[in-house]
N, C-alpha and C. Protein backbone atom coordinates (compact mmCIF):
# COMPACT_ATOMS: atom_id res chain seq x y z
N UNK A 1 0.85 -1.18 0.00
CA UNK A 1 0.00 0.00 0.00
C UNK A 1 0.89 1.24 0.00
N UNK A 2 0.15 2.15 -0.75
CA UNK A 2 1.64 3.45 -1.09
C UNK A 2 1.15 4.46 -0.02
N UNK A 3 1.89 4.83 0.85
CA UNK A 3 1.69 6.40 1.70
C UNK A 3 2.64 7.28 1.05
N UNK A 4 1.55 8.74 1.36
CA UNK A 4 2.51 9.51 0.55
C UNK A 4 3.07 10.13 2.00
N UNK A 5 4.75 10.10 2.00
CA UNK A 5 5.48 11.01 2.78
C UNK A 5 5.13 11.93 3.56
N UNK A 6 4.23 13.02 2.64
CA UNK A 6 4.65 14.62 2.53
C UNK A 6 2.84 14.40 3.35
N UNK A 7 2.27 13.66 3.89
CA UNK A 7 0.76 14.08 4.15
C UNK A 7 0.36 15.06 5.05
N UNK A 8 1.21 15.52 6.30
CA UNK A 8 1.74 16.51 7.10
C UNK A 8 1.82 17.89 6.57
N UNK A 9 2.02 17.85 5.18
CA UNK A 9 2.64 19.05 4.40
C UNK A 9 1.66 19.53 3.52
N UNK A 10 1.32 20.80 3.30
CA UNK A 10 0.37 21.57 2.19
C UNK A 10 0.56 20.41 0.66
N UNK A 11 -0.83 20.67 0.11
CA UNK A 11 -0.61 19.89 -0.85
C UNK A 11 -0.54 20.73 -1.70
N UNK A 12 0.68 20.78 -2.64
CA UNK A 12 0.91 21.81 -3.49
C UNK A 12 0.16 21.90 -4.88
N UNK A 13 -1.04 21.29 -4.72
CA UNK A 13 -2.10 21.29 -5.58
C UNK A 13 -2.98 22.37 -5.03
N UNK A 14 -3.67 21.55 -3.71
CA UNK A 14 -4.37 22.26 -3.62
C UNK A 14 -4.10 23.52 -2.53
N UNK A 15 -2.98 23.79 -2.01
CA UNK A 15 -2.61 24.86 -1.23
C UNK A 15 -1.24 25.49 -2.02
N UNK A 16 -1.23 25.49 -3.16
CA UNK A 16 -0.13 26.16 -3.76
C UNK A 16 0.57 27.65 -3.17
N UNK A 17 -0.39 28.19 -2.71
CA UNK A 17 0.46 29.38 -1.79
C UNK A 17 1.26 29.07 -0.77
N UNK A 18 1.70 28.16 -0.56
CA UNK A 18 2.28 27.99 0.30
C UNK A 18 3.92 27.32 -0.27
N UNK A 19 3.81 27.16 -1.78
CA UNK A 19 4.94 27.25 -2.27
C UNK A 19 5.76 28.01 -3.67
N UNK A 20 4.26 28.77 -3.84
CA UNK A 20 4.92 29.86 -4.34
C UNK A 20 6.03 31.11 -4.41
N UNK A 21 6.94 30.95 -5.26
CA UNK A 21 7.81 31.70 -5.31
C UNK A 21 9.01 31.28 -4.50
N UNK A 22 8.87 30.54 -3.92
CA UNK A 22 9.91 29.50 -2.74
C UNK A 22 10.94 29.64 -3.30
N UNK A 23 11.52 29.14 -4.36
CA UNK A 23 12.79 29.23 -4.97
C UNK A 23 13.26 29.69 -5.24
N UNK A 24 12.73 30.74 -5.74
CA UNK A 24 13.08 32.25 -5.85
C UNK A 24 13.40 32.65 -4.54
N UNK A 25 12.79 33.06 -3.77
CA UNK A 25 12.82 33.53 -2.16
C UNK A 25 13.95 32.83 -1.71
N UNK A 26 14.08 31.25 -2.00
CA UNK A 26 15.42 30.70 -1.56
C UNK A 26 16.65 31.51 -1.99
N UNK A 27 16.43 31.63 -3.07
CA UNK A 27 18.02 32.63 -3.91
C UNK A 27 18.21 33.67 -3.22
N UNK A 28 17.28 34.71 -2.93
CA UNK A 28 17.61 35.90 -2.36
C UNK A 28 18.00 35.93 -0.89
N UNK A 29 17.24 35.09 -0.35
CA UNK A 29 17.63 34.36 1.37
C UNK A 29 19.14 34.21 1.29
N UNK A 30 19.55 32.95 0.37
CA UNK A 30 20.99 32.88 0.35
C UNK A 30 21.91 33.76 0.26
N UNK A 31 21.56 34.95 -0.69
CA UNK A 31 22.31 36.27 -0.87
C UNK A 31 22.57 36.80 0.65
N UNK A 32 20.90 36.95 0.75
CA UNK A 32 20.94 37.54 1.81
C UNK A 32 21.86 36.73 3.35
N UNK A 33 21.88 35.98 3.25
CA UNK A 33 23.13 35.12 4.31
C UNK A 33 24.74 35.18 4.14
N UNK A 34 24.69 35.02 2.72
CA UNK A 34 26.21 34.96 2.13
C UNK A 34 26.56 36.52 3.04
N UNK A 35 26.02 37.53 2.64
CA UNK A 35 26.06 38.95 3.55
C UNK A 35 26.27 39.13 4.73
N UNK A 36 25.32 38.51 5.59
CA UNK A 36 25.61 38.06 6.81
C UNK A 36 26.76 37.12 7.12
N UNK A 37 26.79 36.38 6.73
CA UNK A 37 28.17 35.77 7.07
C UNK A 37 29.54 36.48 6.58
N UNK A 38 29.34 37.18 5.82
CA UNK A 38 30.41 37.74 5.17
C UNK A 38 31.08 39.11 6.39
N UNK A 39 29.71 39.82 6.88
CA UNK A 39 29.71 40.79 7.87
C UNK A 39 30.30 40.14 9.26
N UNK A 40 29.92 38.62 9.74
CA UNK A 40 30.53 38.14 10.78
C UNK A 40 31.68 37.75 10.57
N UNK A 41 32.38 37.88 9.50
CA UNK A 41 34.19 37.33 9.06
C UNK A 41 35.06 38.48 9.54
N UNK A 42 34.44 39.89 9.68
CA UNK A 42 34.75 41.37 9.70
C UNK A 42 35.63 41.24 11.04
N UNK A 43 34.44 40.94 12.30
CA UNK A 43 35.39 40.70 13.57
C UNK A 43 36.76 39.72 13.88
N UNK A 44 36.55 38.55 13.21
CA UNK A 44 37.49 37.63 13.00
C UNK A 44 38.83 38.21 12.23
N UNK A 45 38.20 38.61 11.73
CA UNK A 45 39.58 39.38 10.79
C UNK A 45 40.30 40.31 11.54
N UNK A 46 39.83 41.34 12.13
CA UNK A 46 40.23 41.89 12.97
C UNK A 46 40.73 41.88 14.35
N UNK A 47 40.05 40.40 14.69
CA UNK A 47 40.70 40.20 16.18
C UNK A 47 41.79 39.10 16.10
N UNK A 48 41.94 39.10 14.62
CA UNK A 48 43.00 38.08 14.19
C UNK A 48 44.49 38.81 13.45
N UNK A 49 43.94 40.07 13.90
CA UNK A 49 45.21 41.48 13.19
C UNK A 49 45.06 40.76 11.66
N UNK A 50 44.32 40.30 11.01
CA UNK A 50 44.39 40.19 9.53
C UNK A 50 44.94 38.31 9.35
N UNK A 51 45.29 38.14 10.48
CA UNK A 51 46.12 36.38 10.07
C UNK A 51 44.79 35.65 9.62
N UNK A 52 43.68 35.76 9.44
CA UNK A 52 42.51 34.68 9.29
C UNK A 52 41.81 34.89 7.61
N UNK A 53 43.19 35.87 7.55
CA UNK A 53 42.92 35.77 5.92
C UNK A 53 43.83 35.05 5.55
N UNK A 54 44.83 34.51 5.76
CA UNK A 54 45.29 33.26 4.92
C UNK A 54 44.88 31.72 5.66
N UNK A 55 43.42 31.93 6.46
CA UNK A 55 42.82 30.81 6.02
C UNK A 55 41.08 30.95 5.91
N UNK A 56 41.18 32.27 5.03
CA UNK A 56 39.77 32.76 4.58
C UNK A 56 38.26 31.84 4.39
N UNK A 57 38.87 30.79 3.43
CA UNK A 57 37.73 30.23 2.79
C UNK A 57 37.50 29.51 3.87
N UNK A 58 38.41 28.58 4.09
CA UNK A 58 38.19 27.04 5.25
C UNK A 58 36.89 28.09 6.55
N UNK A 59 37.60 29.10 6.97
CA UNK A 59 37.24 29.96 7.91
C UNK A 59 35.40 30.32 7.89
N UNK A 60 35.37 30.54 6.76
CA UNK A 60 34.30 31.49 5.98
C UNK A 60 33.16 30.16 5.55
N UNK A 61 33.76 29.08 5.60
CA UNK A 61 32.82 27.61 5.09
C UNK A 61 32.35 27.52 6.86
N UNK A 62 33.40 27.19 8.06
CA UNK A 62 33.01 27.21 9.42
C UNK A 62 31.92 28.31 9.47
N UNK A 63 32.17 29.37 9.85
CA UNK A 63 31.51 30.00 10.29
C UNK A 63 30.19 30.10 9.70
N UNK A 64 29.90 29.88 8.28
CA UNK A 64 28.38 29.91 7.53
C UNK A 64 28.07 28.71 8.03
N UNK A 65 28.91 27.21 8.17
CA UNK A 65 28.23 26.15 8.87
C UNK A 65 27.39 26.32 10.04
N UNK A 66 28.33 27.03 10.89
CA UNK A 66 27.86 27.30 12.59
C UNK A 66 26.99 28.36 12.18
N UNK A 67 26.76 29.39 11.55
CA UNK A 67 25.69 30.17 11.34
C UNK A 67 24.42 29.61 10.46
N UNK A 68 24.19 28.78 9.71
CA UNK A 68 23.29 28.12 9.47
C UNK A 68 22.27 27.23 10.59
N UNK A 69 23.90 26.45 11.04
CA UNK A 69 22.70 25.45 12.05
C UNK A 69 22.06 25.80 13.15
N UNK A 70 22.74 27.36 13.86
CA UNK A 70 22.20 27.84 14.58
C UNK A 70 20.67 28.59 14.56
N UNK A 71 20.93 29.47 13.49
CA UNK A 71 19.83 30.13 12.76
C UNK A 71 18.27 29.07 12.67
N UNK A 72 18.74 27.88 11.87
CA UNK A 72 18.05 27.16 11.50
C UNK A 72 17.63 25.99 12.53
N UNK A 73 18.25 25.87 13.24
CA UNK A 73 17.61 25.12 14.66
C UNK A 73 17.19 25.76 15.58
N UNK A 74 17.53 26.74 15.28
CA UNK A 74 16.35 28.15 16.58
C UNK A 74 15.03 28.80 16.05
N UNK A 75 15.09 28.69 14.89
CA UNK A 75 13.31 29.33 14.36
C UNK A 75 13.52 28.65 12.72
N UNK A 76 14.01 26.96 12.36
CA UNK A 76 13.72 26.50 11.42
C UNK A 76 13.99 27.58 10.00
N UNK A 77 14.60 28.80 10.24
CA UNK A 77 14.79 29.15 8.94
C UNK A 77 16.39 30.36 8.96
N UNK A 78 16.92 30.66 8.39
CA UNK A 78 18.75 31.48 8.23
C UNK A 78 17.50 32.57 8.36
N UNK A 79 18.38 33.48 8.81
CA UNK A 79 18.21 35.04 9.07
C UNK A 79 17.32 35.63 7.23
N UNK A 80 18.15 34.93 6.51
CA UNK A 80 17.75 35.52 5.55
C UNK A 80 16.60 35.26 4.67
N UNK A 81 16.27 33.63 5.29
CA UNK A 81 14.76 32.79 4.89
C UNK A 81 13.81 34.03 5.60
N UNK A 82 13.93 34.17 6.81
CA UNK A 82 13.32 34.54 7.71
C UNK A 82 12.98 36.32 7.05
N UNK A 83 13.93 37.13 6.33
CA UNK A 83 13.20 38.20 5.75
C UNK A 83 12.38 37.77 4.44
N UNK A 84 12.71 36.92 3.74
CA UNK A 84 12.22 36.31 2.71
C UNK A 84 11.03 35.59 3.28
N UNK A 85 10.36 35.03 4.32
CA UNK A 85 9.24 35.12 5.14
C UNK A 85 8.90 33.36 4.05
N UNK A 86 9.76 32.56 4.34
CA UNK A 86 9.81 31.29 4.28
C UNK A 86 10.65 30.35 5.80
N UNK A 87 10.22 29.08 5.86
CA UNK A 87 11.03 28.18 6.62
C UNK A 87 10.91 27.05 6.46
N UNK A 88 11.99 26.19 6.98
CA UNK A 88 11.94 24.47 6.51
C UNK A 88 11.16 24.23 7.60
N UNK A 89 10.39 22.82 6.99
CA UNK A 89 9.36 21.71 7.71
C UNK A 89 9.75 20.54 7.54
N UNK A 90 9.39 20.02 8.26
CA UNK A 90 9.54 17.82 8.13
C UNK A 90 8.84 17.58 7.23
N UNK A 91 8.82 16.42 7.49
CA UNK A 91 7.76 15.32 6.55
C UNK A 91 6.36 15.72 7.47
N UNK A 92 6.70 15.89 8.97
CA UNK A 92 5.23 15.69 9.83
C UNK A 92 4.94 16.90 9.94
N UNK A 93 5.51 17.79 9.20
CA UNK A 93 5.21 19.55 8.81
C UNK A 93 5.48 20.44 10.44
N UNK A 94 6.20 19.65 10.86
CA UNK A 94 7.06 20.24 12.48
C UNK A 94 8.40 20.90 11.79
N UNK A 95 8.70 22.22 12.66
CA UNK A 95 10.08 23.12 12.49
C UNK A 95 10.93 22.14 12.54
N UNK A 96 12.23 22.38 12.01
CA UNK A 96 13.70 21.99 12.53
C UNK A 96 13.57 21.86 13.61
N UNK A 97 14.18 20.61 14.30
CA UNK A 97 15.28 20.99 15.29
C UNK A 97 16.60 21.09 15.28
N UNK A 98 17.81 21.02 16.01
CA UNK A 98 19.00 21.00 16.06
C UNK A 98 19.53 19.91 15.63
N UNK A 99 19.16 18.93 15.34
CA UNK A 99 19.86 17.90 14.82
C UNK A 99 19.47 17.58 13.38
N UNK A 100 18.01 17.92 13.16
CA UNK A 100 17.68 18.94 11.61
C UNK A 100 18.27 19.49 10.80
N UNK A 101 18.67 20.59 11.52
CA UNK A 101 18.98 22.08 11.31
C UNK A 101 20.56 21.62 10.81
N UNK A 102 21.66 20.42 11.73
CA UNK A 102 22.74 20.19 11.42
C UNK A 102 22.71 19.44 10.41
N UNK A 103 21.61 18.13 9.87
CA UNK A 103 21.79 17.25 8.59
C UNK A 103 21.65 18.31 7.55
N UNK A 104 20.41 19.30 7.34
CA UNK A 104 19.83 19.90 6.53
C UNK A 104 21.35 20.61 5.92
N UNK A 105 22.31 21.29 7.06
CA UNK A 105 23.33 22.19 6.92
C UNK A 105 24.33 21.08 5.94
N UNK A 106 24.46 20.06 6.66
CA UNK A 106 25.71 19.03 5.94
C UNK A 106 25.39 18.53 4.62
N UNK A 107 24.44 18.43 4.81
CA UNK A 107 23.86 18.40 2.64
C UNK A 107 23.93 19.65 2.02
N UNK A 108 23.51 20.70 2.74
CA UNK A 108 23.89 21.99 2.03
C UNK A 108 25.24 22.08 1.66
N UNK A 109 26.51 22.13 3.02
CA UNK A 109 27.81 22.21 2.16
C UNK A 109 28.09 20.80 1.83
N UNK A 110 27.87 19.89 1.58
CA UNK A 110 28.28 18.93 0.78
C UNK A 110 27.92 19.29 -1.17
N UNK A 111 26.67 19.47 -0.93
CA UNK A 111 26.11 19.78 -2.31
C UNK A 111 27.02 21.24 -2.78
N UNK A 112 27.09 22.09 -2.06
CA UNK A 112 28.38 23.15 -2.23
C UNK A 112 29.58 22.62 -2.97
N UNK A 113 30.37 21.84 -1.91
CA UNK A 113 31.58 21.48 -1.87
C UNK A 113 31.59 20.34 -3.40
N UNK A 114 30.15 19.95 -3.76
CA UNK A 114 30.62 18.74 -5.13
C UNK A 114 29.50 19.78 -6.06
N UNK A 115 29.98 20.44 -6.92
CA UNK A 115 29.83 21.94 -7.93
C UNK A 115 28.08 20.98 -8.38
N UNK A 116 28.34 19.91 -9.11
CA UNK A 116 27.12 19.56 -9.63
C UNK A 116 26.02 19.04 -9.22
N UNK A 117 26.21 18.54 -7.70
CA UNK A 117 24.90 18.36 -6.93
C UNK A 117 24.64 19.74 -6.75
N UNK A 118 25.17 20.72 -6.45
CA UNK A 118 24.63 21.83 -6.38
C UNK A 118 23.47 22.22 -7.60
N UNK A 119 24.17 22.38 -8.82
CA UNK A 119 23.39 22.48 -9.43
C UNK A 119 22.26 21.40 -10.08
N UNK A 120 22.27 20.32 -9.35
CA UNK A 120 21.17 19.69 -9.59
C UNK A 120 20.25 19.67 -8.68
N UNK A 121 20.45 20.34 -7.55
CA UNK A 121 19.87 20.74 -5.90
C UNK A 121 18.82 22.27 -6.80
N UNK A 122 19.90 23.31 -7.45
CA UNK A 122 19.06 24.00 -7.97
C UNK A 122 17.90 23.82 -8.75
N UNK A 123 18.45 22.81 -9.87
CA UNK A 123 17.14 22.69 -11.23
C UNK A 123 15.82 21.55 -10.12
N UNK A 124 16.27 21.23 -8.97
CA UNK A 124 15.41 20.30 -7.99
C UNK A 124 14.24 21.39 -7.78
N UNK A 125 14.77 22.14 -7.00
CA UNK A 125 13.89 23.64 -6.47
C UNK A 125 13.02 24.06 -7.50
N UNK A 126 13.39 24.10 -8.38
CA UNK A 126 13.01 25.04 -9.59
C UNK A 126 11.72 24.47 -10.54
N UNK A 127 11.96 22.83 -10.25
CA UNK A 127 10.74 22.09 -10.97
C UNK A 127 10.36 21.24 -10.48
N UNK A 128 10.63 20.36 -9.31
CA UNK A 128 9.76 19.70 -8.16
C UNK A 128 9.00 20.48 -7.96
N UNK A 129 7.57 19.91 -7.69
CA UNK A 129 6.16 20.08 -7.45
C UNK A 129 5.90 20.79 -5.91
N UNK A 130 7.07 20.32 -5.25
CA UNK A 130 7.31 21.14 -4.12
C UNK A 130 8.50 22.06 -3.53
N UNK A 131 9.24 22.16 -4.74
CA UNK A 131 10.45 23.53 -4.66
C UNK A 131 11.36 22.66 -3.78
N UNK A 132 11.81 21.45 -3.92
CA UNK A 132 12.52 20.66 -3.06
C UNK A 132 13.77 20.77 -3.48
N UNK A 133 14.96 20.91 -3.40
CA UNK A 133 15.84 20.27 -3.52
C UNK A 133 16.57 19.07 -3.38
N UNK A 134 17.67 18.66 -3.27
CA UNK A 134 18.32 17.50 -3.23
C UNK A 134 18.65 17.06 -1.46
N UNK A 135 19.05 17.81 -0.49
CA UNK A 135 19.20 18.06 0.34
C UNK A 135 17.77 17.56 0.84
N UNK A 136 16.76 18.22 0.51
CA UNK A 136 15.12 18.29 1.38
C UNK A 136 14.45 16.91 0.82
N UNK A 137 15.13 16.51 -0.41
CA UNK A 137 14.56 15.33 -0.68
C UNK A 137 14.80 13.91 0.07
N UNK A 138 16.36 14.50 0.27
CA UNK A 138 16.55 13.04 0.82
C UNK A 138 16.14 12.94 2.70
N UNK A 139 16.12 14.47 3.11
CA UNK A 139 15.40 14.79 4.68
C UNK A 139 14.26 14.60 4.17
N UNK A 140 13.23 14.59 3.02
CA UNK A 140 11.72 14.34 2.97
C UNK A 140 11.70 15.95 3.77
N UNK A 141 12.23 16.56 3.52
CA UNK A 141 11.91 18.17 4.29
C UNK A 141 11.98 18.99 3.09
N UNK A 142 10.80 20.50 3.41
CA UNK A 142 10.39 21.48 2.35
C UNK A 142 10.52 22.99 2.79
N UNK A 143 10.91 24.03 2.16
CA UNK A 143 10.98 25.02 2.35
C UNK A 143 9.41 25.64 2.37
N UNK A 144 8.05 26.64 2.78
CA UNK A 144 6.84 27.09 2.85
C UNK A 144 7.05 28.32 2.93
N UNK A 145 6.25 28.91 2.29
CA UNK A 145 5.87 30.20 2.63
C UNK A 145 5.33 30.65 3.91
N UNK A 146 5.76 31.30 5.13
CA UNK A 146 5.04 31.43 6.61
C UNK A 146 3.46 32.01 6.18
N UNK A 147 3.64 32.91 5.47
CA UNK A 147 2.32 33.87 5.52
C UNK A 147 0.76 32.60 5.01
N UNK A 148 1.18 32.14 4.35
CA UNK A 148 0.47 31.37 2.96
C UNK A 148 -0.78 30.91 3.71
């Protein structure tokens, strides 16, 4: 007998507002984080007299890690979902938690770190029926619109 997964979750048939524009909203969220994290490298740099720029990137991958899972295990969505007025859900349509918030993060930079899951994480978002990516597919977890 087949259960569907997602029964917890808006049916993007018949509650489509609730995933409208998601992927889009994802892109600008991310901008909007890359920023933020970029602004928290500022102090590091400086309380490092400049030495934490010759280990920038490694540095700059940590700190968006630890700023993701935090963000995202404290109100289920990055600072920047959160102006973009989206957040991740389960399968049982419950927030992140912290141990969520850390798988959700480790598929994110994994799919980073290997160039073409990334971009197959993108074209995922973009034409799954529920703006899923590769990451949310294999958590059975979805990005929503809060307002919807």
């Amino acid at each position: 007998m087949y259960t569907d997964t997602y029964t917890h979750l808006p049916d993007p048939e018949r509650q489509a507002a609730f995933y409208e524009g998601v992927a889009i909203k994802r892109g600008f969220a991310w901008v909007i984080d890359f920023v933020i994290v970029t602004i928290l490298m500022v102090p590091i740099l400086i309380f490092t007299v400049g030495l934490a720029a010759f280990i920038f990137a490694p540095l700059f991958a940590i700190v968006s890690f630890l700023y993701r899972v935090a963000t995202i295990g404290g109100g289920s969505a990055t600072w920047g979902m959160r102006m973009m007025a989206i957040e991740f859900r389960d399968a049982r349509g419950q927030r992140f938690d912290l141990s969520q918030a850390f798988l959700h993060t480790l598929g994110y930079t994994i799919s980073l770190a290997v160039f073409p899951l990334q971009l197959i994480s993108i074209a995922m978002m973009l034409f799954t029926e529920r703006g899923q990516g590769l990451t949310d597919m294999v958590m059975n977890s979805v990005a929503l619109n809060k307002r919807a």
